[in-house]
C-alpha atoms as a PDB file:
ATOM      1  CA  UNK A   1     127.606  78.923  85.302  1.00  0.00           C
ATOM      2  CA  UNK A   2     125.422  80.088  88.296  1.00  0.00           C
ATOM      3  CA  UNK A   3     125.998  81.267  91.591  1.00  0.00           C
ATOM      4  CA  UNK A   4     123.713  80.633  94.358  1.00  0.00           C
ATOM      5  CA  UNK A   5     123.144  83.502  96.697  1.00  0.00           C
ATOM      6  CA  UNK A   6     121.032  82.546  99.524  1.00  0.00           C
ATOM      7  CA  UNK A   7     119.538  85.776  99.474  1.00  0.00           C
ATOM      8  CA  UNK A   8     117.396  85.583 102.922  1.00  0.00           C
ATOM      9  CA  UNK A   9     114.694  88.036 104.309  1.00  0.00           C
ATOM     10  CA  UNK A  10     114.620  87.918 107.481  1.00  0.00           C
ATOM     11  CA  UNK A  11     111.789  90.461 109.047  1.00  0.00           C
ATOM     12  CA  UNK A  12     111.348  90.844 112.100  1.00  0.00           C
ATOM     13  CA  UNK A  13     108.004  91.223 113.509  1.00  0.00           C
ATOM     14  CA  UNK A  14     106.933  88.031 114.795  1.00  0.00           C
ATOM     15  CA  UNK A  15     108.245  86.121 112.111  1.00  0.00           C
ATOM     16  CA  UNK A  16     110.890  85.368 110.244  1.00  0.00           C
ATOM     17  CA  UNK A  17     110.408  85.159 106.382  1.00  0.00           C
ATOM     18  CA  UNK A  18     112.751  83.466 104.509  1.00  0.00           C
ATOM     19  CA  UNK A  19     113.264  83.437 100.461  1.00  0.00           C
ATOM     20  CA  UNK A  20     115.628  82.659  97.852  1.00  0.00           C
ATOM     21  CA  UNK A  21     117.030  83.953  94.979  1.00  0.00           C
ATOM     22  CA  UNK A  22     119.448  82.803  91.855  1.00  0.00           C
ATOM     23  CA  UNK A  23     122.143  85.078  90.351  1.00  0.00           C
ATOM     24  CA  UNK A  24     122.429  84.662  86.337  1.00  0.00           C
ATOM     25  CA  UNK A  25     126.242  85.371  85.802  1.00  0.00           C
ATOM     26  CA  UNK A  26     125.068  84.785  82.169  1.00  0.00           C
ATOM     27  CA  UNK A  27     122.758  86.354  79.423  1.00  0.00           C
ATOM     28  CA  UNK A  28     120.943  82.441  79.418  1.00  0.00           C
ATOM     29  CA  UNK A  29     118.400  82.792  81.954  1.00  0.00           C
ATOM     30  CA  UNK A  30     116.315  80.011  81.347  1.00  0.00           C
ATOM     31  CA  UNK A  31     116.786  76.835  83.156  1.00  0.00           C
ATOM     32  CA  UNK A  32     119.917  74.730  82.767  1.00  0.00           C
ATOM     33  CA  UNK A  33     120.053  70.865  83.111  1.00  0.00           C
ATOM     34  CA  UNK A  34     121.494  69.971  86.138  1.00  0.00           C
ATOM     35  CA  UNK A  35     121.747  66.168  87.304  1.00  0.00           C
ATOM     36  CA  UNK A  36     120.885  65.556  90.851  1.00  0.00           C
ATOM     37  CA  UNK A  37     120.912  62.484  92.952  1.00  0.00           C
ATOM     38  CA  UNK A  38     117.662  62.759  94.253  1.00  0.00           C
ATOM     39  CA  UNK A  39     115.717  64.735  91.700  1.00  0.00           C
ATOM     40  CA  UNK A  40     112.195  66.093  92.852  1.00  0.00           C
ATOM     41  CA  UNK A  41     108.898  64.897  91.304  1.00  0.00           C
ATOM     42  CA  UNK A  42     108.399  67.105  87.829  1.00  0.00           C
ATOM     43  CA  UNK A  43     106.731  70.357  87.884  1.00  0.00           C
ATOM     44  CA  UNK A  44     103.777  71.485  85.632  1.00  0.00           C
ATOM     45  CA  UNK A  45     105.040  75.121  84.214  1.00  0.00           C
ATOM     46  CA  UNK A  46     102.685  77.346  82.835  1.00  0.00           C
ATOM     47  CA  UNK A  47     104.529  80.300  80.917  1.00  0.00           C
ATOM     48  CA  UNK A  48     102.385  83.891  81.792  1.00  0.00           C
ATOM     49  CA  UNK A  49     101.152  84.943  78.345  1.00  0.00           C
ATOM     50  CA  UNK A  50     103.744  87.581  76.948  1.00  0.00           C
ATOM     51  CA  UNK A  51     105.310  87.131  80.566  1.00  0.00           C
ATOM     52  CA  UNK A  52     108.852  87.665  78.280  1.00  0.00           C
ATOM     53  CA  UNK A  53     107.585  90.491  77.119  1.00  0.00           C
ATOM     54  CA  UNK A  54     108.681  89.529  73.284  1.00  0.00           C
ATOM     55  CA  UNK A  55     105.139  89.626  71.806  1.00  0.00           C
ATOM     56  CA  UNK A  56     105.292  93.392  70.519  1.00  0.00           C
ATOM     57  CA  UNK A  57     108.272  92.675  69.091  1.00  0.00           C
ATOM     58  CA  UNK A  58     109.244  96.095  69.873  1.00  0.00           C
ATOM     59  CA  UNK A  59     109.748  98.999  72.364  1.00  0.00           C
ATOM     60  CA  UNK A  60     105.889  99.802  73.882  1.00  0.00           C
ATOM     61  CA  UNK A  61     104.245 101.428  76.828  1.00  0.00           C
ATOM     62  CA  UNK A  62     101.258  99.207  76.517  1.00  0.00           C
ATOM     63  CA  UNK A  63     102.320  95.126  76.333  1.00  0.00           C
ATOM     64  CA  UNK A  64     100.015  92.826  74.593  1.00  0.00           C
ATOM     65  CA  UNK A  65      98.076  90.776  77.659  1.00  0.00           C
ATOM     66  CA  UNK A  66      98.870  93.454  80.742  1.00  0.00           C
ATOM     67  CA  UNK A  67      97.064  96.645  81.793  1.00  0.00           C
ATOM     68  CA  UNK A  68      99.160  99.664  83.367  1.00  0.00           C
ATOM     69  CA  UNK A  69      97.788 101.723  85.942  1.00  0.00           C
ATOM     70  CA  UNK A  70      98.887 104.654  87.632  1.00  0.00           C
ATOM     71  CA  UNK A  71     101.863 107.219  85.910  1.00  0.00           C
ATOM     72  CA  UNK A  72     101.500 105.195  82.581  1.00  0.00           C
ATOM     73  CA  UNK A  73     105.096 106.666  81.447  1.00  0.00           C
ATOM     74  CA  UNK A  74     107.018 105.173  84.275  1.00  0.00           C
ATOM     75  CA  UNK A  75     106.260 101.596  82.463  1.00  0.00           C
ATOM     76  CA  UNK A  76     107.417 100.656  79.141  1.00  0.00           C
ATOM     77  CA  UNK A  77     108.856  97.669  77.476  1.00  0.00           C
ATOM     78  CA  UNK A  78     112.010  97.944  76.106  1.00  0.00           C
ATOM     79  CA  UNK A  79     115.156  96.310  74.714  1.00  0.00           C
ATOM     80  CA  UNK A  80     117.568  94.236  76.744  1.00  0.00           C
ATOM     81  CA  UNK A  81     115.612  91.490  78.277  1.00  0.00           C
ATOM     82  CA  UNK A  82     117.073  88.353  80.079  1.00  0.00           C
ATOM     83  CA  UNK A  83     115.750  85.817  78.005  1.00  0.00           C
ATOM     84  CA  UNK A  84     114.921  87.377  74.806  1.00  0.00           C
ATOM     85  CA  UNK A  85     115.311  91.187  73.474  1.00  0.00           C
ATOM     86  CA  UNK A  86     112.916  92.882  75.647  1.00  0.00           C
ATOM     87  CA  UNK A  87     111.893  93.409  79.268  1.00  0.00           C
ATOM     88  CA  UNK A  88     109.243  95.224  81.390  1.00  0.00           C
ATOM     89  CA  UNK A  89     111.431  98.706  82.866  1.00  0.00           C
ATOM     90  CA  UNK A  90     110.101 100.888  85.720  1.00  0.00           C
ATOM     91  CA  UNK A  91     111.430 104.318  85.657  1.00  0.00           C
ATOM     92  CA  UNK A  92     110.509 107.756  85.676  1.00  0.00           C
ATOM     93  CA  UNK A  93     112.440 111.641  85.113  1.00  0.00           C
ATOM     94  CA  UNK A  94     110.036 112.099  88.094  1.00  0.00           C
ATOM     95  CA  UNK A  95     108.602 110.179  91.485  1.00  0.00           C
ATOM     96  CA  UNK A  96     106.185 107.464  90.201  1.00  0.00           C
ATOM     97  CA  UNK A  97     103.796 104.990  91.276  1.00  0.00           C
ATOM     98  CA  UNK A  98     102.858 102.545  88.870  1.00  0.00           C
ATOM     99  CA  UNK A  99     101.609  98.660  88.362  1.00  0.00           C
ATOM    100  CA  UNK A 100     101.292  96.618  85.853  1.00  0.00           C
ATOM    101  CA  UNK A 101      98.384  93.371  86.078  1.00  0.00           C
ATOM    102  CA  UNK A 102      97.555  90.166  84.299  1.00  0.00           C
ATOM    103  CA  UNK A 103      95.351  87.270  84.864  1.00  0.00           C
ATOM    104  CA  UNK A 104      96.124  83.940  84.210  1.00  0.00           C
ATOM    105  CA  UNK A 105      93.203  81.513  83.555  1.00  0.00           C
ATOM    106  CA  UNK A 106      92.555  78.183  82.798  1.00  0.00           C
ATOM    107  CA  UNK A 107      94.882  77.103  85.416  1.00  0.00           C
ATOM    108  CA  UNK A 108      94.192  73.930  87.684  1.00  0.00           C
ATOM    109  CA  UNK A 109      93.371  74.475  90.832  1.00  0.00           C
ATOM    110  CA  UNK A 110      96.531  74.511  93.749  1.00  0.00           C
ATOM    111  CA  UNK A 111      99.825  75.711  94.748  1.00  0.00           C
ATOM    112  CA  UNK A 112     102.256  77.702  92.574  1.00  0.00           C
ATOM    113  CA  UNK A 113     105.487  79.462  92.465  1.00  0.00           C
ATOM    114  CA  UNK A 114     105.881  82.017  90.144  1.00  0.00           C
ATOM    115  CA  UNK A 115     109.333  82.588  89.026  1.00  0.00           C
ATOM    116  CA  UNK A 116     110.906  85.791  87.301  1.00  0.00           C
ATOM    117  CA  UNK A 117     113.754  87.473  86.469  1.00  0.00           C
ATOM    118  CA  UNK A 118     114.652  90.910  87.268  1.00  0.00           C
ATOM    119  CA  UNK A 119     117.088  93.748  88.146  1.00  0.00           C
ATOM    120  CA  UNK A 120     116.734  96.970  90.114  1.00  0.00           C
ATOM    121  CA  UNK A 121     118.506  99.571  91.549  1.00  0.00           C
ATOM    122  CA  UNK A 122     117.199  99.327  94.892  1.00  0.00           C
ATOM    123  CA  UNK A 123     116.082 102.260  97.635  1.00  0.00           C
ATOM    124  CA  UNK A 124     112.387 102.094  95.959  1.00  0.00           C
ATOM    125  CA  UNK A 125     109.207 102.950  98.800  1.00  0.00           C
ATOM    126  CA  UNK A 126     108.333  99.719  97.491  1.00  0.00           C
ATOM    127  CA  UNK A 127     108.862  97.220  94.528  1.00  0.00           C
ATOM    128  CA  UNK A 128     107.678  93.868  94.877  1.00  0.00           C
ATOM    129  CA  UNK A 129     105.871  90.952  92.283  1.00  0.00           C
ATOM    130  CA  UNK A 130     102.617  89.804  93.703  1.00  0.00           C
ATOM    131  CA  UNK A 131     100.352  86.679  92.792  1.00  0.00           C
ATOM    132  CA  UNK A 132      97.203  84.566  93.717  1.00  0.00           C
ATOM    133  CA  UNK A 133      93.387  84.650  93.256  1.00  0.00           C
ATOM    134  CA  UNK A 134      91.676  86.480  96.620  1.00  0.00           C
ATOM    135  CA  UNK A 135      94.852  86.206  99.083  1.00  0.00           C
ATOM    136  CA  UNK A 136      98.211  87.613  96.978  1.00  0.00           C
ATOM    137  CA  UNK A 137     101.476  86.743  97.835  1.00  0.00           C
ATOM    138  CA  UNK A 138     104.520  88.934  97.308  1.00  0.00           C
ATOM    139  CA  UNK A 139     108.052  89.319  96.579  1.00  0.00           C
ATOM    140  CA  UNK A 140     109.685  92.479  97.274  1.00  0.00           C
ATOM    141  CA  UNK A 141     113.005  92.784  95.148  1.00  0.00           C
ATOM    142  CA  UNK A 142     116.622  93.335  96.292  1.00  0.00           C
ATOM    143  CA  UNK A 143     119.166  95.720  94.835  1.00  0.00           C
ATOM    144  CA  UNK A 144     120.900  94.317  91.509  1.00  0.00           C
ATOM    145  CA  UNK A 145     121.303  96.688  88.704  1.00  0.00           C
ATOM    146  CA  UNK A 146     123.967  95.070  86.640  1.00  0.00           C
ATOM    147  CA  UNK A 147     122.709  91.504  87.020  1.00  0.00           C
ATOM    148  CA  UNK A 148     119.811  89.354  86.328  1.00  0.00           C
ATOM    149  CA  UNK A 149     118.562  87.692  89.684  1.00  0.00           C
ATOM    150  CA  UNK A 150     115.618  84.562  89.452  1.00  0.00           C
ATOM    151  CA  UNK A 151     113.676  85.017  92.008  1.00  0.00           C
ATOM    152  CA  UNK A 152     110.423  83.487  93.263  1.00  0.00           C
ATOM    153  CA  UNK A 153     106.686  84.183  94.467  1.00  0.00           C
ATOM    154  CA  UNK A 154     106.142  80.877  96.689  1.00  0.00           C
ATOM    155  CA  UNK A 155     103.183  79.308  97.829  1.00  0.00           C
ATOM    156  CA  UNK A 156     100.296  81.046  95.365  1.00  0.00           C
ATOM    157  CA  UNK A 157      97.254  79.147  96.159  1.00  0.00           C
ATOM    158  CA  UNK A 158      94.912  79.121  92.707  1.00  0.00           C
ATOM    159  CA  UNK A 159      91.298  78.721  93.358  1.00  0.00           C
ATOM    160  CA  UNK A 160      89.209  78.810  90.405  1.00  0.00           C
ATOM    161  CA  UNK A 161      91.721  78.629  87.426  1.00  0.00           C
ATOM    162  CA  UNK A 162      92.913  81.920  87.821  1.00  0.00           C
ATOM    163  CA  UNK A 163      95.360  83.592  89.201  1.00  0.00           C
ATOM    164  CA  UNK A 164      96.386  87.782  89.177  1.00  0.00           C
ATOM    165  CA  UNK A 165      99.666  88.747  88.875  1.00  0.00           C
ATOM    166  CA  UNK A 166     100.973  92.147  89.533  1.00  0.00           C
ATOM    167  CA  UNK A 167     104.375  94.009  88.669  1.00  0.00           C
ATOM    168  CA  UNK A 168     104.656  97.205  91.483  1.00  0.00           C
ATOM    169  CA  UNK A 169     106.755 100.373  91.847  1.00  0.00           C
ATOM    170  CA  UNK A 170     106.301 103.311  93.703  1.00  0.00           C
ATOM    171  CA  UNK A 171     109.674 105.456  93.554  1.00  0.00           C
ATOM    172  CA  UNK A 172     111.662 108.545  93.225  1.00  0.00           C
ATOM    173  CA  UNK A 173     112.975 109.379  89.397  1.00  0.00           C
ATOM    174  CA  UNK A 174     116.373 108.431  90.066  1.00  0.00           C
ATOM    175  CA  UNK A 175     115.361 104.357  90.707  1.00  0.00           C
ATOM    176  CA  UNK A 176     114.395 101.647  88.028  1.00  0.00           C
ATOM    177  CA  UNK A 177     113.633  98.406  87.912  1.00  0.00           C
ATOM    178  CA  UNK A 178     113.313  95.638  84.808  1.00  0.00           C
ATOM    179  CA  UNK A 179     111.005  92.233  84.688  1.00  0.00           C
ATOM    180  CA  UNK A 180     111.187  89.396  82.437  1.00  0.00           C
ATOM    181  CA  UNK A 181     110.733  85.744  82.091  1.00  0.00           C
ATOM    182  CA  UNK A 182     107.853  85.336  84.565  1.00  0.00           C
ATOM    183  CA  UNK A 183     106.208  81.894  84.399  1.00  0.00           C
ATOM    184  CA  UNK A 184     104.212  79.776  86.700  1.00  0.00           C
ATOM    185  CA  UNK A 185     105.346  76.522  88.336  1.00  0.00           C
ATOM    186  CA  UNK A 186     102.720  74.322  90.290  1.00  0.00           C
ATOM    187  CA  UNK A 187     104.347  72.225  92.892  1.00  0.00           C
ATOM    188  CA  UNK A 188     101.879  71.482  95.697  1.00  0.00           C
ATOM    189  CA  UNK A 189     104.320  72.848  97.969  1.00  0.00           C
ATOM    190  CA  UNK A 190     102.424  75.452 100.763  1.00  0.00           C
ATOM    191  CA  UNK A 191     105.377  78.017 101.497  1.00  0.00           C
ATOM    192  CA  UNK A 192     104.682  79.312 104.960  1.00  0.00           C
ATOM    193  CA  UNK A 193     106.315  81.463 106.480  1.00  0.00           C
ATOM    194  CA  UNK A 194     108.583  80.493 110.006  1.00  0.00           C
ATOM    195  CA  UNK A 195     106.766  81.306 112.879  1.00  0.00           C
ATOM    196  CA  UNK A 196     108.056  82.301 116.203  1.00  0.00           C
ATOM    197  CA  UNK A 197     111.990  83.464 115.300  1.00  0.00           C
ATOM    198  CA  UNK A 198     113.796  85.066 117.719  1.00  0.00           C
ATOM    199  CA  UNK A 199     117.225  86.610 118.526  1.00  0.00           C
ATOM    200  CA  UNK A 200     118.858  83.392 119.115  1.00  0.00           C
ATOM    201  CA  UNK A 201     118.505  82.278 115.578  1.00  0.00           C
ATOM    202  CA  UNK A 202     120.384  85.361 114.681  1.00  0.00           C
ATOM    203  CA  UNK A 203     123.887  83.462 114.120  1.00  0.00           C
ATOM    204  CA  UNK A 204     122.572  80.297 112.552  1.00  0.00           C
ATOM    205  CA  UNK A 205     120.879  82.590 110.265  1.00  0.00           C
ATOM    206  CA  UNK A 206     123.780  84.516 109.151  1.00  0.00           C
ATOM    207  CA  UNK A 207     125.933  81.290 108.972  1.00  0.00           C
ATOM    208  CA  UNK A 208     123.250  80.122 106.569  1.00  0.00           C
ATOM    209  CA  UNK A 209     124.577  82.788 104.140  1.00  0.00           C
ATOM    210  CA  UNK A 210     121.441  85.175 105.740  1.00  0.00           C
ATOM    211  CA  UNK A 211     121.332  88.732 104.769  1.00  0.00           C
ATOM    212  CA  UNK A 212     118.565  91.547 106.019  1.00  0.00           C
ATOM    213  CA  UNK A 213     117.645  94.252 104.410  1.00  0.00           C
ATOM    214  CA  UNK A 214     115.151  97.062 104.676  1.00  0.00           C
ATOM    215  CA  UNK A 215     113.951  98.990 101.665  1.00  0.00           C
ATOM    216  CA  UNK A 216     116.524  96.976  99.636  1.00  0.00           C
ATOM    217  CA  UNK A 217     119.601  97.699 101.322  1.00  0.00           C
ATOM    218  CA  UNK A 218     121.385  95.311 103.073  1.00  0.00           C
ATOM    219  CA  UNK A 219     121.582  96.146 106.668  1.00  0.00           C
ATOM    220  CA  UNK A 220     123.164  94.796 109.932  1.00  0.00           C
ATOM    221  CA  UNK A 221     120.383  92.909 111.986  1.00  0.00           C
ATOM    222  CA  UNK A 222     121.647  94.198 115.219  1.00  0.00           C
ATOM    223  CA  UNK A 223     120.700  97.786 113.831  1.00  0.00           C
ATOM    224  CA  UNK A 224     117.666  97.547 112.493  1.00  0.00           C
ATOM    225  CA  UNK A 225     115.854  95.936 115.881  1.00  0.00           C
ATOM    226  CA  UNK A 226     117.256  99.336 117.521  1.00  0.00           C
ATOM    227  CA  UNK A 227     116.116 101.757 115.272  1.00  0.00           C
ATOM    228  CA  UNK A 228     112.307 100.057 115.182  1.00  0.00           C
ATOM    229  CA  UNK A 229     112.694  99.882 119.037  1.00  0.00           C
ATOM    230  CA  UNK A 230     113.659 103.618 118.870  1.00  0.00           C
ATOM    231  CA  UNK A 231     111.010 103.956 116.397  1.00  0.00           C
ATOM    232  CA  UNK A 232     108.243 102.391 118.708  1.00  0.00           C
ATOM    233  CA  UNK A 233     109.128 103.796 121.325  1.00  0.00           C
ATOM    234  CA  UNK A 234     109.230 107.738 120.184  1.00  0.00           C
ATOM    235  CA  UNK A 235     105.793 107.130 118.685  1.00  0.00           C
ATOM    236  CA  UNK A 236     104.938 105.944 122.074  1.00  0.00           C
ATOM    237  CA  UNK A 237     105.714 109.674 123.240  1.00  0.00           C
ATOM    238  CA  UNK A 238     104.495 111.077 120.973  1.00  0.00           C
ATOM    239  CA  UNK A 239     101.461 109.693 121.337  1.00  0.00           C
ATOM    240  CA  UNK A 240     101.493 110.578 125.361  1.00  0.00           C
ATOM    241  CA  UNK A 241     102.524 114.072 124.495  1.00  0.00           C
ATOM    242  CA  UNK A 242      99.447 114.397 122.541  1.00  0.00           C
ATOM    243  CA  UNK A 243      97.239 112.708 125.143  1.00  0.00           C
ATOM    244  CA  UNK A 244      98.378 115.571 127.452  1.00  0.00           C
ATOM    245  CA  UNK A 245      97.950 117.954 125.157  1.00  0.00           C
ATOM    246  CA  UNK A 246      94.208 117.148 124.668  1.00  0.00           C
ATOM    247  CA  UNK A 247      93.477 116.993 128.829  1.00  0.00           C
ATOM    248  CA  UNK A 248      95.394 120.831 129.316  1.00  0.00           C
ATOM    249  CA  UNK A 249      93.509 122.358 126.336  1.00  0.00           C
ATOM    250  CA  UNK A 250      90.090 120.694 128.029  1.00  0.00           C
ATOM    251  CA  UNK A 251      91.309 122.229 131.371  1.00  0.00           C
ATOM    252  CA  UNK A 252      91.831 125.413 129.713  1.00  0.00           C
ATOM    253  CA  UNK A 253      88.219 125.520 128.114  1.00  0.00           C
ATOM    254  CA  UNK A 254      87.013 124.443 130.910  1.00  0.00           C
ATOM    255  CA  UNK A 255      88.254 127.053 133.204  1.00  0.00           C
ATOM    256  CA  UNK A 256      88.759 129.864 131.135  1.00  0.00           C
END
């Protein structure tokens, strides 16, 4: 069994970005058959070499097919995957910043989702699953640390049979954050994001089952325009103070 949790983004700064993701109420994370009326056209999938992080076939801080960079010890495979024995963990006894990179070639040429799986604690700087060739897209994750979410990269455009994927953290020692099951899925579908939102979608949104959050936290909408209009407008200030700052020190050169 699965539940669906429309698990929408909704930024706002000029857009509104909207993604979903899948809740796994069950250690099975790969696909179940499901019979629908109107099925879509088939998918090619392409699984991401070692992208279920099984190849080792043990507990490593250097998976076959990836390269780490930055505080090497925050990465490291280790038991308890979602669809096998082991997964990719983030987590350090101290603040880290790491990544972890792959390409995929010999692809053909045009648009891709990539899916994963994952769980996190949440309240990271920034943790997020990025793909494409020259222009990357991104995923940043929610909070789930008991459960393993599906979620999705959308619209990766492939130019030239490749394709980079990267795995990021940058945290304090008391977050983690575990990847598995990441696989490409070429569908043709461009993903762009909805231009032009505005306040008066706010309802519908939420009615939709939409949920905003900011560092991964859920927060109330309403809030979180204030506090960046707050935001702007004390940098604003500070930014005049500064200004006058500059013109008395000149004055008192000047006349000194």
């Amino acid at each position: 069994m699965r539940n669906i949790k429309n698990g929408l983004i909704m930024k706002i700064t000029g857009f509104i970005a909207i993604s979903f993701s899948i809740v796994c109420s069950t250690a099975a994370c790969s696909d179940d058959p499901v019979a629908v009326a109107n099925p879509e056209p088939a998918v090619t999938v392409v699984k991401v070499p070692n992208g279920s992080f099984e190849e080792d076939a043990a507990e490593t801080a250097s998976p076959k097919g990836w390269t780490v960079s930055g505080d090497y010890s925050a990465a490291k495979v280790v038991q308890g995957g979602c669809e096998g024995n082991y997964a990719l963990q983030y987590g350090a006894t101290s603040a880290y910043t790491v990544s972890t990179r792959q390409t995929v070639n010999g692809l053909e040429d045009g648009i891709y989702d990539l899916e994963f799986y994952y769980k996190s604690t949440g309240g990271q700087i920034s943790c997020y699953v990025a793909a494409g060739t020259d222009t990357k897209k991104m995923t940043s994750l929610q909070a789930s640390p008991s459960t393993w979410v599906r979620s999705y990269v959308r619209g990766i455009k492939v130019e030239g049979g490749k394709c980079d994927i990267e795995i990021h953290s940058e945290s304090a020692e008391a977050n983690w954050s575990r990847f598995d099951g990441l696989r490409l899925k070429k569908t043709e579908k461009e993903f762009n994001l909805l231009k032009g939102g505005d306040i008066s979608q706010l309802t519908y949104v939420e009615q939709m089952g939409g949920k905003f959050y900011e560092n991964g936290e859920e927060k109330d909408c309403i809030e979180l325009i204030k506090i960046k209009e707050i935001m702007h407008e004390l940098e604003k200030t500070t930014d005049a103070a500064e200004h006058v700052g500059k013109i008395l020190k000149n004055l008192i050169v000047k006349y000194s």
